[in-house]
N, C-alpha and C. Protein backbone atom coordinates (compact mmCIF):
# COMPACT_ATOMS: atom_id res chain seq x y z
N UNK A 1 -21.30 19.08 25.90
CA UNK A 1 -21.37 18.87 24.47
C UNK A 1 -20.53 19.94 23.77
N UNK A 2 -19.46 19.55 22.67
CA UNK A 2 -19.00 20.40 21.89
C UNK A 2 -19.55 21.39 20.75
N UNK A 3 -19.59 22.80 20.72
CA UNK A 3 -19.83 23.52 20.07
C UNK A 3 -19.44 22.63 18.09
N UNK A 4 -20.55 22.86 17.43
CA UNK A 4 -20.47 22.19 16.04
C UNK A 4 -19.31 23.14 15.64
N UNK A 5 -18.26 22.68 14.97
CA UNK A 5 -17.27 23.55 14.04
C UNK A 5 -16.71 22.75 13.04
N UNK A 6 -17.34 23.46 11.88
CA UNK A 6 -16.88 22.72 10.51
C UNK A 6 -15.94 22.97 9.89
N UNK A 7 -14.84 23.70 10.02
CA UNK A 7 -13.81 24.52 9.74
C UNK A 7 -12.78 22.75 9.10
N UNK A 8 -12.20 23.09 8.00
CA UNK A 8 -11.51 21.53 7.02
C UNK A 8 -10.89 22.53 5.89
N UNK A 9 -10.03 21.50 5.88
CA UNK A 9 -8.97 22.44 4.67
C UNK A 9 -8.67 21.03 4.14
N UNK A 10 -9.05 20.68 2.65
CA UNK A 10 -8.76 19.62 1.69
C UNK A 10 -7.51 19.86 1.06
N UNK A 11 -6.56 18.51 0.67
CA UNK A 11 -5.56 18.99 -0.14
C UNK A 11 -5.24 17.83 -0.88
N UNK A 12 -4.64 17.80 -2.06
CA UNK A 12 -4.52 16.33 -3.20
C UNK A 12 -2.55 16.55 -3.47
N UNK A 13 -2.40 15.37 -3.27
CA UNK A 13 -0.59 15.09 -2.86
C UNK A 13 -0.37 14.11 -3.66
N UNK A 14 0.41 14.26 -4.88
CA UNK A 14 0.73 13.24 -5.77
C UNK A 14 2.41 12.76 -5.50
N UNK A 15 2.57 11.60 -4.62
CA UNK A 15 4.25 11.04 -4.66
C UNK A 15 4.52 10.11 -5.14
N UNK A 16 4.99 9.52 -5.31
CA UNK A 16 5.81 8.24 -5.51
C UNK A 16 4.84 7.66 -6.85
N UNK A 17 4.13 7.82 -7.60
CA UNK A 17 2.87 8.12 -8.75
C UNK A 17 2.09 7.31 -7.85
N UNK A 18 1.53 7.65 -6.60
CA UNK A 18 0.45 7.84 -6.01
C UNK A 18 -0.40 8.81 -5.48
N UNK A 19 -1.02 9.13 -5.70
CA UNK A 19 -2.30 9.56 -5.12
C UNK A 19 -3.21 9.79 -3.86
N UNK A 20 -2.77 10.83 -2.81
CA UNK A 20 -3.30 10.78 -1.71
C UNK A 20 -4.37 12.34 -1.03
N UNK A 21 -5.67 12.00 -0.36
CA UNK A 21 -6.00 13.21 0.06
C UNK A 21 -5.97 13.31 1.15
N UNK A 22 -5.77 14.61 1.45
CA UNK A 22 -5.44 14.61 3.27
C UNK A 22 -6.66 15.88 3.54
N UNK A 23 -7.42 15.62 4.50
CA UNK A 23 -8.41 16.85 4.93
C UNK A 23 -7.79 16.65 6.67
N UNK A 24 -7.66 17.98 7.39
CA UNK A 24 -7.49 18.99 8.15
C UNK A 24 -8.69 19.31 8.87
N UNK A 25 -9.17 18.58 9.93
CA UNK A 25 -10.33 19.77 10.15
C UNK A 25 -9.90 19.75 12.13
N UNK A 26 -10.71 20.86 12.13
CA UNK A 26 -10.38 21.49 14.14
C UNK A 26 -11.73 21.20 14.55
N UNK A 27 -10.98 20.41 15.52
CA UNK A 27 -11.74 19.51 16.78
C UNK A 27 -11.66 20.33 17.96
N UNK A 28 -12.17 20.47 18.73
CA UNK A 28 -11.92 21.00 20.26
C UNK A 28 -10.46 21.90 20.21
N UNK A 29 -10.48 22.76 19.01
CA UNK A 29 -9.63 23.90 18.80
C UNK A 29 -7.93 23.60 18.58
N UNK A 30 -8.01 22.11 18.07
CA UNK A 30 -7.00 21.93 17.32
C UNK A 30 -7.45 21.37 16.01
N UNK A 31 -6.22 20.87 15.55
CA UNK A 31 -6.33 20.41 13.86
C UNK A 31 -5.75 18.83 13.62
N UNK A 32 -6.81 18.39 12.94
CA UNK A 32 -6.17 17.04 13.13
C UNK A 32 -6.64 16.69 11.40
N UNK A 33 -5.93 15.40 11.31
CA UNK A 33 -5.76 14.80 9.67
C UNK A 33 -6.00 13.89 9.52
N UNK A 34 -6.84 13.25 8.60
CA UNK A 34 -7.37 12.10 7.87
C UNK A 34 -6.71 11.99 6.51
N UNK A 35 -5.81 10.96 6.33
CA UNK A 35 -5.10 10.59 5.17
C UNK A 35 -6.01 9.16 4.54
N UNK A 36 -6.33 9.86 3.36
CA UNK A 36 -6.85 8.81 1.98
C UNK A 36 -6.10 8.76 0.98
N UNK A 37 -6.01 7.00 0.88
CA UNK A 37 -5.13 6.97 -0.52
C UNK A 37 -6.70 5.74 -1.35
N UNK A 38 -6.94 5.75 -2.64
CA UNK A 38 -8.02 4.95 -2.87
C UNK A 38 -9.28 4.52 -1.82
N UNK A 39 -9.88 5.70 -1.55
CA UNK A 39 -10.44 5.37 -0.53
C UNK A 39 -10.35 4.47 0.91
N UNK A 40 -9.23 4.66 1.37
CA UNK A 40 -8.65 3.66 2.40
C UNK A 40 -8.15 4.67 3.39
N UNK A 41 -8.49 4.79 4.47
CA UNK A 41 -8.17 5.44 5.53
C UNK A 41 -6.48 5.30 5.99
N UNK A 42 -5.31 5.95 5.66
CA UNK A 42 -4.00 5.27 6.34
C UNK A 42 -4.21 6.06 7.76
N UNK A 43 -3.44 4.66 9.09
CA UNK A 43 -3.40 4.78 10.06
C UNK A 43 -1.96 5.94 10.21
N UNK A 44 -2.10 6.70 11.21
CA UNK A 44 -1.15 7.68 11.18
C UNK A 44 -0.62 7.80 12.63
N UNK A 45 0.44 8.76 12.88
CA UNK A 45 0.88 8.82 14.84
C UNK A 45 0.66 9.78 14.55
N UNK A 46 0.41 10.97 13.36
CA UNK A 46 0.53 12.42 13.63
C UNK A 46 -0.98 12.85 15.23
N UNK A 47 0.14 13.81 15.73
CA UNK A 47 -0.91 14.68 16.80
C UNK A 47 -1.60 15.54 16.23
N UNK A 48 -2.60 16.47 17.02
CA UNK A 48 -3.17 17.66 16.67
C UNK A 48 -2.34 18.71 16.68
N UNK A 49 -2.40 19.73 15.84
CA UNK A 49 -1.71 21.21 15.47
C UNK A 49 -2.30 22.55 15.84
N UNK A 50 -1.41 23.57 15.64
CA UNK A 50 -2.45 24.83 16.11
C UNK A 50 -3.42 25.36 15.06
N UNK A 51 -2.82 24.68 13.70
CA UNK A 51 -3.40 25.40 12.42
C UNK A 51 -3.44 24.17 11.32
N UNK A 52 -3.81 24.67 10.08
CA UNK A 52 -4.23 23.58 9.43
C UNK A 52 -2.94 23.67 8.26
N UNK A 53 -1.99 24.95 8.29
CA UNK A 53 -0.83 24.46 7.61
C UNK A 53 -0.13 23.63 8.13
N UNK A 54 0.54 23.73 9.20
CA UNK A 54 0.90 22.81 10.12
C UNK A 54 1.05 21.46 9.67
N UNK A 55 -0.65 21.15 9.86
CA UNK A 55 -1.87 19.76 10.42
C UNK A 55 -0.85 19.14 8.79
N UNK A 56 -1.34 19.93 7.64
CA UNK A 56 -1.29 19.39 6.64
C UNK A 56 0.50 19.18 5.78
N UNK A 57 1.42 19.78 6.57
CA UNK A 57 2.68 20.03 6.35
C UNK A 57 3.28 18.47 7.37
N UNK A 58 2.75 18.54 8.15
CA UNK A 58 3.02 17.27 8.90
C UNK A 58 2.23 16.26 8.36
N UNK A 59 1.32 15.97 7.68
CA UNK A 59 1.07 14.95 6.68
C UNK A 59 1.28 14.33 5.83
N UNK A 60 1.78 15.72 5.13
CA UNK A 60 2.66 15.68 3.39
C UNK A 60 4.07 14.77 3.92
N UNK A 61 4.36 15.13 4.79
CA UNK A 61 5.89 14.74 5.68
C UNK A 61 5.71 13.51 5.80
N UNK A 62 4.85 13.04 6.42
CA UNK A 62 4.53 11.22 7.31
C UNK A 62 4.25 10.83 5.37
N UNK A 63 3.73 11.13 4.35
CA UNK A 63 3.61 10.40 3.54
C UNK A 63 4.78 10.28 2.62
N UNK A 64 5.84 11.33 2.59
CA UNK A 64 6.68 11.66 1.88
C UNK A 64 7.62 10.31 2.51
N UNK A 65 7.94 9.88 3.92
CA UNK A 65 9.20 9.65 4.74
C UNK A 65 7.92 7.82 4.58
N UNK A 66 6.84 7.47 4.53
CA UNK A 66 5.93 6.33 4.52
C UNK A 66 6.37 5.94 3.26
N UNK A 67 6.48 6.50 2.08
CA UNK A 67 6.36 6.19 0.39
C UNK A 67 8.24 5.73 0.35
N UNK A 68 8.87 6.65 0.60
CA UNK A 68 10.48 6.76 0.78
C UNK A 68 10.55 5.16 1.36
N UNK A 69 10.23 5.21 2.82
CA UNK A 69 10.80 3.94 3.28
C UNK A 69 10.18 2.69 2.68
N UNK A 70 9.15 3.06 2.02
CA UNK A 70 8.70 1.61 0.98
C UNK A 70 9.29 1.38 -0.45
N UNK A 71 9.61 2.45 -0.80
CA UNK A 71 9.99 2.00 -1.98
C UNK A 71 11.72 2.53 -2.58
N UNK A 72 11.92 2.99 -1.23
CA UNK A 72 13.28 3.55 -1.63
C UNK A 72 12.89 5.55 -1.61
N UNK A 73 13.91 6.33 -1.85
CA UNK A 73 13.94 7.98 -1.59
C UNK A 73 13.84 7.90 -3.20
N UNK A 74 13.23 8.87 -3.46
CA UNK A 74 12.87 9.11 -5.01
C UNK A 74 13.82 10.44 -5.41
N UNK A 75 14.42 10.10 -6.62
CA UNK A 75 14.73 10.86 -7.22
C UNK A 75 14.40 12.38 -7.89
N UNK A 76 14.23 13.35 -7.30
CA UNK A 76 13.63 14.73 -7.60
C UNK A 76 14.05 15.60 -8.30
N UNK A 77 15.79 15.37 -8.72
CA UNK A 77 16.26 16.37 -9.12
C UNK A 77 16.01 16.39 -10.92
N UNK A 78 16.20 18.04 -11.78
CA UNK A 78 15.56 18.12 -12.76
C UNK A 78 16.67 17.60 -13.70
């Protein structure tokens, strides 16, 4: 049986004028990610990480390059 570890790092990611939360938490001493957009679980390929910047830098990424290829690369500059 695995030792309980509650260790989660929440974060709120506004792209494409959507709305997404991604929580981070370490499983069997890695870090893994649950992406919510309107309460809806998105299916993801990301792996586990060593850390939860990482976990969550590779999330922001899969949603940034997910939003891009749906609706086109968004315009950022000021």
């Amino acid at each position: 049986m695995n030792s309980l570890d509650l260790a989660k790092r929440d974060m709120t990611l506004g792209y494409g004028g959507r709305t997404f939360v991604l929580r981070a938490y370490r499983e069997d001493g890695t870090w893994q990610v649950v992406i919510v957009e309107r309460r809806t679980p998105i299916s993801h390929w990301l792996g586990p990480t060593a850390d939860s910047a990482t976990c969550l830098a590779a999330a922001a990424g899969f949603i940034a390059a997910t939003v891009d290829a749906a609706c086109g690369p968004l315009d950022v500059t000021p």
